[in-house]
C-alpha atoms as a PDB file:
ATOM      1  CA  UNK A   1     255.167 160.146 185.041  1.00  0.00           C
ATOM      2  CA  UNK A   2     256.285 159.022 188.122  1.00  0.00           C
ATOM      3  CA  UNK A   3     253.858 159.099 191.257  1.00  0.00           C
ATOM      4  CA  UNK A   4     256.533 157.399 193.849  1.00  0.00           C
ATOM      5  CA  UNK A   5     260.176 158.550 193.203  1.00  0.00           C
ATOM      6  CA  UNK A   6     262.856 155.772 194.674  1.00  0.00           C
ATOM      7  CA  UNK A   7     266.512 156.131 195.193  1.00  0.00           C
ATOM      8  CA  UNK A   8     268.901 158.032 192.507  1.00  0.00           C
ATOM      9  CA  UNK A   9     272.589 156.903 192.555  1.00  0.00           C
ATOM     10  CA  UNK A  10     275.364 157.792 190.326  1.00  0.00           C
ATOM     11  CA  UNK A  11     279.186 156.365 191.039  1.00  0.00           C
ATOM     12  CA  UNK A  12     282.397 156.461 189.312  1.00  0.00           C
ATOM     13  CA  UNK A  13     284.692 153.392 189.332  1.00  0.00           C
ATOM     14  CA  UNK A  14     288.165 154.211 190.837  1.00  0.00           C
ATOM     15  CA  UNK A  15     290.836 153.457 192.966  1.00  0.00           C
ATOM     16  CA  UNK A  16     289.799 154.700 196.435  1.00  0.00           C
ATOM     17  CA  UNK A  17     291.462 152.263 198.313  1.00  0.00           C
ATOM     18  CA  UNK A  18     293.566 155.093 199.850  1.00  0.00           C
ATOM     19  CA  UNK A  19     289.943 157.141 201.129  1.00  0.00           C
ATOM     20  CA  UNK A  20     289.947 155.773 204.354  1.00  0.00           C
ATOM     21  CA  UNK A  21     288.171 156.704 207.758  1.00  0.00           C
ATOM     22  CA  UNK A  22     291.263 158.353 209.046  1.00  0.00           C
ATOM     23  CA  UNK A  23     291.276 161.468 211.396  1.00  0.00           C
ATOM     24  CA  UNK A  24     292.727 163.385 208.271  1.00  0.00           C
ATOM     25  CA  UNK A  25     291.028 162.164 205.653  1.00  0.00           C
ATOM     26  CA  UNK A  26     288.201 162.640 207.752  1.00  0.00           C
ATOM     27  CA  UNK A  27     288.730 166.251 208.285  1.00  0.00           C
ATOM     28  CA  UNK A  28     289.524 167.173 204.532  1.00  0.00           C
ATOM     29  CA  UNK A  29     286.437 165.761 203.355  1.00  0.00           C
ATOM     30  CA  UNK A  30     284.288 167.592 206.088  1.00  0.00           C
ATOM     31  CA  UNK A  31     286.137 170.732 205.334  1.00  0.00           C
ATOM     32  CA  UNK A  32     285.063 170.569 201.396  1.00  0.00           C
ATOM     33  CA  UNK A  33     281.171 169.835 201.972  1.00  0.00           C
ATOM     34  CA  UNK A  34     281.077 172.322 204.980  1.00  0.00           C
ATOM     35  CA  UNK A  35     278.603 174.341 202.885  1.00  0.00           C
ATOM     36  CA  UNK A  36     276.247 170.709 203.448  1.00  0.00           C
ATOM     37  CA  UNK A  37     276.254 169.631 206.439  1.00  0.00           C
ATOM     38  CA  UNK A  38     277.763 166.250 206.005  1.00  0.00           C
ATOM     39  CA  UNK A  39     278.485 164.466 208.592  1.00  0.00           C
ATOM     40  CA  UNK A  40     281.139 160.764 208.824  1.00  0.00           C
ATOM     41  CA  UNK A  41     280.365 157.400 209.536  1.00  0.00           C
ATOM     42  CA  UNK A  42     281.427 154.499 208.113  1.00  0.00           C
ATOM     43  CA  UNK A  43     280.205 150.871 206.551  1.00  0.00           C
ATOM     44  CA  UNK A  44     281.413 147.516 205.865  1.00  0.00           C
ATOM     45  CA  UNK A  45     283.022 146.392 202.548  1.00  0.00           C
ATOM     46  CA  UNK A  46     283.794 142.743 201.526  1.00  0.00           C
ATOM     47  CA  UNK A  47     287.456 143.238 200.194  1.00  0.00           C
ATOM     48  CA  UNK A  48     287.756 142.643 196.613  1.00  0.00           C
ATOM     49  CA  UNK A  49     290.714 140.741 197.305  1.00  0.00           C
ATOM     50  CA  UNK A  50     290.104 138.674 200.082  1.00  0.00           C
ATOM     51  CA  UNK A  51     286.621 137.772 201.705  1.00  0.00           C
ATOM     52  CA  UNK A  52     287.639 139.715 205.142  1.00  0.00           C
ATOM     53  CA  UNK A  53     285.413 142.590 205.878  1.00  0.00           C
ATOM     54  CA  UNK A  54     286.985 145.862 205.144  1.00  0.00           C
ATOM     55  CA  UNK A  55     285.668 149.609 207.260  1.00  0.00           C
ATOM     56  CA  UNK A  56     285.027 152.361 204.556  1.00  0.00           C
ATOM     57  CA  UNK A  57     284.169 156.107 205.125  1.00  0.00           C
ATOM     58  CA  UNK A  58     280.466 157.302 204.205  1.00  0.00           C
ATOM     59  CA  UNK A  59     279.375 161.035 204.468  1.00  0.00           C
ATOM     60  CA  UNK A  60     275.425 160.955 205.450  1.00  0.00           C
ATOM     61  CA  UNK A  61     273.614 164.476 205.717  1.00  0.00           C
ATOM     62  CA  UNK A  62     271.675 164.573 208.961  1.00  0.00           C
ATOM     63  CA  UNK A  63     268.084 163.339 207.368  1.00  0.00           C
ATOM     64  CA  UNK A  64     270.001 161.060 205.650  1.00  0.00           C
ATOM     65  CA  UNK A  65     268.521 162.459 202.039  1.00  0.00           C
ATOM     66  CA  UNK A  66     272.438 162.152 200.663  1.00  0.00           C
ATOM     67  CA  UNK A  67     275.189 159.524 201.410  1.00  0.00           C
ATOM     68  CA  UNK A  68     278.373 159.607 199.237  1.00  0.00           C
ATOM     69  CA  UNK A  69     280.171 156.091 199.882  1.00  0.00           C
ATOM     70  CA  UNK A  70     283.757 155.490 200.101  1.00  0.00           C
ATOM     71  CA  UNK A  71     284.105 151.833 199.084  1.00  0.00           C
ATOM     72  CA  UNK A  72     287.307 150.836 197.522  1.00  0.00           C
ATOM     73  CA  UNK A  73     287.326 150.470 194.234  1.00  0.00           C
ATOM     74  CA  UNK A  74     284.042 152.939 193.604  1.00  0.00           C
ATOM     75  CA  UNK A  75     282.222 155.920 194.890  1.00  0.00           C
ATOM     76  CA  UNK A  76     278.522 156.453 195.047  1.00  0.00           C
ATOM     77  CA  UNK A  77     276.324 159.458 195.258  1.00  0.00           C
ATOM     78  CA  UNK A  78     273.059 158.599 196.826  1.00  0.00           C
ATOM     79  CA  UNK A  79     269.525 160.933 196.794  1.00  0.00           C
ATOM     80  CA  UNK A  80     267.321 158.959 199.573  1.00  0.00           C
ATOM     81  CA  UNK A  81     263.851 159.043 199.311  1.00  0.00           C
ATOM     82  CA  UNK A  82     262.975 160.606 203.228  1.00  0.00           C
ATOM     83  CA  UNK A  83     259.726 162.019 202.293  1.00  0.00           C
ATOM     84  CA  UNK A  84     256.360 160.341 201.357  1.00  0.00           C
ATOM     85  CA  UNK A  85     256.161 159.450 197.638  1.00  0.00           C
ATOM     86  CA  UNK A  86     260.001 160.844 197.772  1.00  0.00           C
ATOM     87  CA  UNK A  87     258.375 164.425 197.318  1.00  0.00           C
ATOM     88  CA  UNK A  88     262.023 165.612 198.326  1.00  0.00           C
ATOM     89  CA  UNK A  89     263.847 163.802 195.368  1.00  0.00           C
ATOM     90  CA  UNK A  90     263.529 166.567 192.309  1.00  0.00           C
ATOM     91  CA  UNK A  91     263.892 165.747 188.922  1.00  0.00           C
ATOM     92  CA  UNK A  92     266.671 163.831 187.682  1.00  0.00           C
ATOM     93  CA  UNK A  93     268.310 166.973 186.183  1.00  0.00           C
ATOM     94  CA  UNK A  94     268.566 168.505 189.611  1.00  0.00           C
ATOM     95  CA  UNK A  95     270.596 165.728 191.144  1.00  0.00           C
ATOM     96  CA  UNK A  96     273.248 165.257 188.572  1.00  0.00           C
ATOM     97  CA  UNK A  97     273.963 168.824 189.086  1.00  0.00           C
ATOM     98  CA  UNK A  98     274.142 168.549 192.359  1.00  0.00           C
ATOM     99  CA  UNK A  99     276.394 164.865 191.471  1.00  0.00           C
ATOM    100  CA  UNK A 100     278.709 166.874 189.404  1.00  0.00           C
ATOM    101  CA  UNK A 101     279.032 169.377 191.833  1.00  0.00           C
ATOM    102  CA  UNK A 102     280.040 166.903 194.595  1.00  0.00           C
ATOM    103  CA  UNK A 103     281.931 164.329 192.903  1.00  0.00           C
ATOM    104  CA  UNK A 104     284.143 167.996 191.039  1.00  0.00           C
ATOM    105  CA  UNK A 105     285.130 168.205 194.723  1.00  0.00           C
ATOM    106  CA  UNK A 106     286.437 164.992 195.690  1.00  0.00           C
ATOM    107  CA  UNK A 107     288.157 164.496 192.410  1.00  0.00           C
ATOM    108  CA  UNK A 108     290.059 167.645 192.906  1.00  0.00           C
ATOM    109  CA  UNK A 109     290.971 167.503 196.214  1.00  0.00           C
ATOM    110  CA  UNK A 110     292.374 163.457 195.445  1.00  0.00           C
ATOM    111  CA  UNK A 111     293.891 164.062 192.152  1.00  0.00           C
ATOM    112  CA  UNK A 112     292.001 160.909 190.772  1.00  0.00           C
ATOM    113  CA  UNK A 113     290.419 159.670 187.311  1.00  0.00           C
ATOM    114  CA  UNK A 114     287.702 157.160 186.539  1.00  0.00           C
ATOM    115  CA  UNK A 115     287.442 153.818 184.710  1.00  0.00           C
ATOM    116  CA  UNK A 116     283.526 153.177 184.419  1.00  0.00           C
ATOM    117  CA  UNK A 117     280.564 155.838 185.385  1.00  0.00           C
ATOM    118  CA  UNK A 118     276.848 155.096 186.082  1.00  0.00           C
ATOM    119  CA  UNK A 119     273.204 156.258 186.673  1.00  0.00           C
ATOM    120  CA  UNK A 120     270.748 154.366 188.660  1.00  0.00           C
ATOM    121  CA  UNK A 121     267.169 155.595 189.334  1.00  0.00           C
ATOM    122  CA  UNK A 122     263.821 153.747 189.903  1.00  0.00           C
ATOM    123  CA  UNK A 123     259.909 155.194 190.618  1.00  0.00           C
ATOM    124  CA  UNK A 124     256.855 153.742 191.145  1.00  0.00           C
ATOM    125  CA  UNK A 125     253.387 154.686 188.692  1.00  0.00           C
ATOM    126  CA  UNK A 126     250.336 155.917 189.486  1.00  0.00           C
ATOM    127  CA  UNK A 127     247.768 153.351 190.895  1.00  0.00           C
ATOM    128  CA  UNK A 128     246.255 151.455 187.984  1.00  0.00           C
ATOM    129  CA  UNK A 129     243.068 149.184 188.084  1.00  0.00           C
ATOM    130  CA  UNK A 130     244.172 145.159 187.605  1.00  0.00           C
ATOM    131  CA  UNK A 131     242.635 145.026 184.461  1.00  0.00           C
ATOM    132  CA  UNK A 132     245.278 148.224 183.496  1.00  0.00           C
ATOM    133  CA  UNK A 133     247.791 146.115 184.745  1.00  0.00           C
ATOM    134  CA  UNK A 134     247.129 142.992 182.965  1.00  0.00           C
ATOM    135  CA  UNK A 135     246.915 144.922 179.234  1.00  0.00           C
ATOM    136  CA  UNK A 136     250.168 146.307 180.037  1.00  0.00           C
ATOM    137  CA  UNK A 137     251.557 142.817 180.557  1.00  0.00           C
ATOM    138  CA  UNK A 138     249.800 141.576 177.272  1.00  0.00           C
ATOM    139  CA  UNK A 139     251.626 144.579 175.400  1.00  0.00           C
ATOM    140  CA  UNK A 140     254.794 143.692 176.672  1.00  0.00           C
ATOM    141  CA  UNK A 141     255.024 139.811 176.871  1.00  0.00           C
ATOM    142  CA  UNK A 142     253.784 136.770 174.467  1.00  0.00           C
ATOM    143  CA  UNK A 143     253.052 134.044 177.755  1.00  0.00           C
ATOM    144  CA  UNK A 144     253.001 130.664 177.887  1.00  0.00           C
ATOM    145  CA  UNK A 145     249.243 129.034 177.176  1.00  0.00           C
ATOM    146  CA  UNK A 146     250.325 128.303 181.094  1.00  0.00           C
ATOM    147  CA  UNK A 147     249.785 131.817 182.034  1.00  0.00           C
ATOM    148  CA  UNK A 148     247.407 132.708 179.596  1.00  0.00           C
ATOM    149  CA  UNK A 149     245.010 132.543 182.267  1.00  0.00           C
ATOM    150  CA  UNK A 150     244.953 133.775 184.865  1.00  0.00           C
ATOM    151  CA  UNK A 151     247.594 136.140 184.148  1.00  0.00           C
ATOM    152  CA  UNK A 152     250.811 136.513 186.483  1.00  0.00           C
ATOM    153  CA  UNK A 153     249.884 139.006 188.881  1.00  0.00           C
ATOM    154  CA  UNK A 154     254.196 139.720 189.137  1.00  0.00           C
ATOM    155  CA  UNK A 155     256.069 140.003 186.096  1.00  0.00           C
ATOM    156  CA  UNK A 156     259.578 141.705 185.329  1.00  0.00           C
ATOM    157  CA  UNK A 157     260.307 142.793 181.997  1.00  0.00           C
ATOM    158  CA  UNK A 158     263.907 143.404 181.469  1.00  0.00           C
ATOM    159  CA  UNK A 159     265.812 145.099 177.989  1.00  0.00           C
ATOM    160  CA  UNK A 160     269.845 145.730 177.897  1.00  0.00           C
ATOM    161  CA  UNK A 161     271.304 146.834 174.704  1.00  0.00           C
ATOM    162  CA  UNK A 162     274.435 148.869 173.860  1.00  0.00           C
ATOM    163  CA  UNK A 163     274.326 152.515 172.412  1.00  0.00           C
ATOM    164  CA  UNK A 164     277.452 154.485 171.150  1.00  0.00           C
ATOM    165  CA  UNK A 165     277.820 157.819 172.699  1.00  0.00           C
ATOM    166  CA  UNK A 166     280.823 160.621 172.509  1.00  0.00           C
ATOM    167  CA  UNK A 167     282.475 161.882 176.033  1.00  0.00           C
ATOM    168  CA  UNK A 168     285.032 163.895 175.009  1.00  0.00           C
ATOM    169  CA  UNK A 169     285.152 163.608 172.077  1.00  0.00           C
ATOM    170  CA  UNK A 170     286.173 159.603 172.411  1.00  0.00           C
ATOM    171  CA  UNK A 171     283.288 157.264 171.439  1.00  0.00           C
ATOM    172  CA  UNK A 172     282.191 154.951 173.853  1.00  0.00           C
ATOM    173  CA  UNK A 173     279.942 152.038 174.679  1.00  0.00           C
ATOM    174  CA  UNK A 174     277.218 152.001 177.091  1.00  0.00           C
ATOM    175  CA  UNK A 175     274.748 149.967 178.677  1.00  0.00           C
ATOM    176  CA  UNK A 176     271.392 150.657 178.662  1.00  0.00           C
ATOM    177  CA  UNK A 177     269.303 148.718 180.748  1.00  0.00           C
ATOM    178  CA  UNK A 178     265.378 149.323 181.435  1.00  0.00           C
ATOM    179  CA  UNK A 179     263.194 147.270 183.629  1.00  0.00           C
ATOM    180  CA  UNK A 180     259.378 147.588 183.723  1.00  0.00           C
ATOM    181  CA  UNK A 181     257.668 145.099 186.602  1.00  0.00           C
ATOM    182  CA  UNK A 182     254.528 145.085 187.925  1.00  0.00           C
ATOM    183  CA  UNK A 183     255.727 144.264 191.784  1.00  0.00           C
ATOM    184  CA  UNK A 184     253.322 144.357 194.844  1.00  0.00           C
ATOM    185  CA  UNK A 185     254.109 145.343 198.413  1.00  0.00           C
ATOM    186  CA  UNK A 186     253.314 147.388 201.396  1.00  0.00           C
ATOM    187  CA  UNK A 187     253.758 150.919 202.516  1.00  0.00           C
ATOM    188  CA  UNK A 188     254.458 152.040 205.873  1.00  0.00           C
ATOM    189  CA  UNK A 189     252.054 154.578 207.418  1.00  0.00           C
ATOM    190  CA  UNK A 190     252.005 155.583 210.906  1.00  0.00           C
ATOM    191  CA  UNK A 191     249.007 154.051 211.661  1.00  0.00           C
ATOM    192  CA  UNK A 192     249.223 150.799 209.558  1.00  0.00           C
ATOM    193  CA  UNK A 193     250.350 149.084 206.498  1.00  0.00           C
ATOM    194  CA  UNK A 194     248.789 149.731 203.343  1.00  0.00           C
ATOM    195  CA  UNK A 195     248.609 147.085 200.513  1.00  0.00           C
ATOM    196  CA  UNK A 196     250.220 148.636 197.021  1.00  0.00           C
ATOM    197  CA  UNK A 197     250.272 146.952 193.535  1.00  0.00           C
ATOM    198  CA  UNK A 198     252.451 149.270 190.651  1.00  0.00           C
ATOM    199  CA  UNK A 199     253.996 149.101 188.030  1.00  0.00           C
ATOM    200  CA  UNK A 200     257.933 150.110 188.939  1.00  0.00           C
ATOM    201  CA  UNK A 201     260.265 151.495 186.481  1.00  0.00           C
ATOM    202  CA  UNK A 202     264.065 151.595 186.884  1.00  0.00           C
ATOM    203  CA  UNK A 203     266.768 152.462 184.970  1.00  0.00           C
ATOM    204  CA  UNK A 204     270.604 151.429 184.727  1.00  0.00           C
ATOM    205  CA  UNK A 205     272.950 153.137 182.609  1.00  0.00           C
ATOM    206  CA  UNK A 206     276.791 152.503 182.829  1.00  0.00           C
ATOM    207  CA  UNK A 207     279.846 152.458 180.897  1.00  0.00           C
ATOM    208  CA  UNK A 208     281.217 148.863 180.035  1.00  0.00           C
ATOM    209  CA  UNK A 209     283.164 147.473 182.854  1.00  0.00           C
ATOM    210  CA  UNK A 210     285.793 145.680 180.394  1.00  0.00           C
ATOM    211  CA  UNK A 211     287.264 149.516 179.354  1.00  0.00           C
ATOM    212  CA  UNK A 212     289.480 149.757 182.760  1.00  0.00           C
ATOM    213  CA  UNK A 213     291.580 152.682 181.872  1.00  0.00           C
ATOM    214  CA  UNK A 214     291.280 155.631 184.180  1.00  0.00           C
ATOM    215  CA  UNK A 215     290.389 157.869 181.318  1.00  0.00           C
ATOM    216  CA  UNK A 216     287.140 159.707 183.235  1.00  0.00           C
ATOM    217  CA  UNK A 217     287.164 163.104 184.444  1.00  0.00           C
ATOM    218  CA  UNK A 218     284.665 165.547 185.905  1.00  0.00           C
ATOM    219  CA  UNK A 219     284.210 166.907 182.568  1.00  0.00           C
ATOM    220  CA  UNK A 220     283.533 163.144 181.444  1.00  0.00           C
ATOM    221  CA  UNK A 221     281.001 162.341 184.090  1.00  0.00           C
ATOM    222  CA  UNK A 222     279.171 165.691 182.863  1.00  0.00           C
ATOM    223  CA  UNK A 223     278.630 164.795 179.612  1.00  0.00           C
ATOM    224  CA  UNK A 224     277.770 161.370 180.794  1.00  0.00           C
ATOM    225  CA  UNK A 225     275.629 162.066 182.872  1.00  0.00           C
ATOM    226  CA  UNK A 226     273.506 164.517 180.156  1.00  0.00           C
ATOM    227  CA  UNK A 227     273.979 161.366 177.817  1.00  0.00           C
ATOM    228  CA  UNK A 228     271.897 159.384 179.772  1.00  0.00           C
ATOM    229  CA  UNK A 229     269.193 161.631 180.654  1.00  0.00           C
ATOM    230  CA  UNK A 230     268.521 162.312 177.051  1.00  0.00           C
ATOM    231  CA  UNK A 231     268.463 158.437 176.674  1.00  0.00           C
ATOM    232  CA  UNK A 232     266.192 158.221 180.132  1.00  0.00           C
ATOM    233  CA  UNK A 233     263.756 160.967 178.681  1.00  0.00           C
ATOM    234  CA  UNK A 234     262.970 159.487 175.145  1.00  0.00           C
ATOM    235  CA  UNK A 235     262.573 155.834 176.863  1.00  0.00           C
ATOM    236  CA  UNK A 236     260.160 157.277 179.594  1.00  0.00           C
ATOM    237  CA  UNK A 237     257.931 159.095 176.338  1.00  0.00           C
ATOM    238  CA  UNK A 238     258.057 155.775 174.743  1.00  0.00           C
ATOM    239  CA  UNK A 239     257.136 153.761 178.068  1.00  0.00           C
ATOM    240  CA  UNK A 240     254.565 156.186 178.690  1.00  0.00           C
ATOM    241  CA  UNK A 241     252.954 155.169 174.958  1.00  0.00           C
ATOM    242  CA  UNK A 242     252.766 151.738 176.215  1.00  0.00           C
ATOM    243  CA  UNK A 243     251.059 152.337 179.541  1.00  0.00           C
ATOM    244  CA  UNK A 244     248.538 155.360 178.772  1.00  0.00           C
END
């Protein structure tokens, strides 16, 4: 479905105050992902308690194609787009083995449980013709007689709703939130910059934020995880109904 493949990012919500950019800590975490490659650096954090500006560790791989982020209260597994049309991304199924596998890691080698999980991912269609774009819009909006003509050449279209799912056997709440927008822009090509106008599709599916008991464990972000990409996969089929 997708012709441009953006950024996929999954995190658990936890206490990782105490992952710091120590010398030690440092050297653990390069010692478990020596199979990858990864290599330390750090970024800057506005401290949940105070507005002061707090340094957090970051593992990058050398193309910077994965970053797992250290902030304090959360840690986020990042695929980069670093080829064109993010030809290096893979399906979504591919990553969040490759999130389980990383996250399995950490979790083990800090002893630590999450509160809230999460799934982000985002792509670009296929090049449509304006008048594509514009019976699109009409299927998904009722406008104003205002924009009745011409139509909006930007639009977002945003749905959140709550579905009940099972991890471990515990029912739970989730959000699911889809966004379909018709946004325009420029890509970057080495010998200019070429004029784009798609239809983007992104995705955000979390557990609620108001459940704060650290009651998530590898297992938990596993069946997560395959939670949402069932959800992700019947709500591309029906998006894909809309646009064809």
């Amino acid at each position: 479905m997708f012709d441009i493949t953006g950024k996929y990012r999954a995190s658990m919500f936890l206490n990782a105050s105490d992952i710091i950019p120590t010398p030690e800590i440092i050297s653990s975490l390069l010692d478990i992902f020596k199979d990858k490659g990864l290599l330390p650096t750090t970024f800057q954090e506005i401290g949940s308690d105070s507005p002061a500006m707090q340094l957090r560790l970051r593992l990058n791989s050398p193309s910077n194609e994965w970053a797992i982020n250290f902030a304090s209260r959360r840690i986020d597994i990042e695929k980069n787009p670093v080829e064109a049309a993010g030809k290096n991304m893979g399906d979504v199924d591919v990553f969040i083995n490759d999130v389980i596998d990383f996250m399995a890691r950490i979790l083990k080698h800090f002893h630590k449980k999450g509160n809230r999980l999460s799934i982000v991912t985002s792509g670009l269609l296929r090049e449509m013709r304006g008048k594509h774009l514009d019976s699109i819009y009409k299927k998904l909006f009722y406008p104003l007689p205002f924009y009745k003509e011409p139509l909006p050449f930007e639009w977002n279209h945003r749905s959140a709703t709550r579905k009940d799912i099972k991890i471990e056997g515990i029912d739970e709440k989730i959000n699911v939130i889809t966004s379909i927008n018709r946004v325009r822009g420029k890509f970057m090509k080495p010998d200019r910059l070429l004029p784009f106008d798609r239809i983007e599709i992104a995705f955000d599916i979390n557990t609620l934020a108001e459940e704060g008991a650290n009651r998530f464990s590898i297992h938990s972000m596993k069946e997560f995880l395959e939670h949402t990409l069932v959800i992700r996969n019947s709500i591309v089929k029906e998006i894909e109904g809309v646009i064809k």
